[in-house]
Protein backbone atom coordinates (compact mmCIF):
# COMPACT_ATOMS: atom_id res chain seq x y z
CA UNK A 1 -43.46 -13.63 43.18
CA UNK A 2 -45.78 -13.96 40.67
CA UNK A 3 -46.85 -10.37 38.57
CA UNK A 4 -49.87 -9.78 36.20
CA UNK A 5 -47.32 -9.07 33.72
CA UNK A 6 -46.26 -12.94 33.88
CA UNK A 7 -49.41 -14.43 33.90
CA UNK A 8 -50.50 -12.19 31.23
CA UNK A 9 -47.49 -13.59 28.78
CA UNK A 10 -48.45 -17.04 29.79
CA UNK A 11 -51.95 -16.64 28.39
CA UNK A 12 -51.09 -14.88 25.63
CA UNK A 13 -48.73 -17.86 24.78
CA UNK A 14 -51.37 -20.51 26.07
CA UNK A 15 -54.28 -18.87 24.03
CA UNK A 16 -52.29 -17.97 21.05
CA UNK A 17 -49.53 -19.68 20.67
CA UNK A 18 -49.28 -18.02 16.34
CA UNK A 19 -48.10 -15.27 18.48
CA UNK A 20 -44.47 -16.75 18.98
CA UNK A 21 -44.90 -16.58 14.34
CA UNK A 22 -41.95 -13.87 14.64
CA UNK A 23 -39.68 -16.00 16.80
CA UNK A 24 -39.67 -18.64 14.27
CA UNK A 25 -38.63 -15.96 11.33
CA UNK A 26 -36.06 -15.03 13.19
CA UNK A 27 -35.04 -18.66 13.24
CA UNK A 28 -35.74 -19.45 9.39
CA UNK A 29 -38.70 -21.29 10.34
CA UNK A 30 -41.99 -21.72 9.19
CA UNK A 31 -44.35 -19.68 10.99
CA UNK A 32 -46.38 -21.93 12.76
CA UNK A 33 -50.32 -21.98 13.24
CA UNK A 34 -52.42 -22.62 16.33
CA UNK A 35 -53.42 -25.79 15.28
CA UNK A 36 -49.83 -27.16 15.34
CA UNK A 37 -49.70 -26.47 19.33
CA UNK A 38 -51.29 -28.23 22.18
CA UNK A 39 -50.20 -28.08 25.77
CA UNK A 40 -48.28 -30.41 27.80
CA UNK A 41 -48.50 -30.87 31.42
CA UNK A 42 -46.03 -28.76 33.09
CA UNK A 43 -45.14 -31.09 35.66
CA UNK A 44 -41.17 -31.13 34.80
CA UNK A 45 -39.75 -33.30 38.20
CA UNK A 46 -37.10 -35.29 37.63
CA UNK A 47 -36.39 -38.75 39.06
CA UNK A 48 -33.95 -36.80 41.50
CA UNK A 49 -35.99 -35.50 44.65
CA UNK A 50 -35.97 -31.71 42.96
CA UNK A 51 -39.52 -30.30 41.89
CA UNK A 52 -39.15 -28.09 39.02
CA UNK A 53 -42.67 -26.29 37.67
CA UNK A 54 -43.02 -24.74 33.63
CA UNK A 55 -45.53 -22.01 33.39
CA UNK A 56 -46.54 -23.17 29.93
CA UNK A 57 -45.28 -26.56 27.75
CA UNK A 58 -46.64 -26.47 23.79
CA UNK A 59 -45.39 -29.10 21.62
């Protein structure tokens, strides 16, 4: 079941994906900057018959 909770981190992601700047830290990244994101589609089937569905794909 979908909450407001989840949908609510989804946008936050979708909108502002600079918002994810302390997971890279924590990785030794560089923080990264809207402008590096855009959104994939989040269609994820496979060529076996099994449907699988991502809430949100940024690349």
């Amino acid at each position: 079941m979908v909450t407001a909770t989840h949908e609510v981190s989804l946008r936050l992601f979708q909108e502002h994906p600079e918002a994810l700047a302390p997971v890279f830290e924590a990785l030794g990244l560089p923080p990264p900057v809207k402008t590096d994101f855009h959104e994939l589609s989040p269609d994820t089937t496979e060529i076996r018959p099994m449907e699988r569905r991502a809430d949100t794909v940024l690349m």
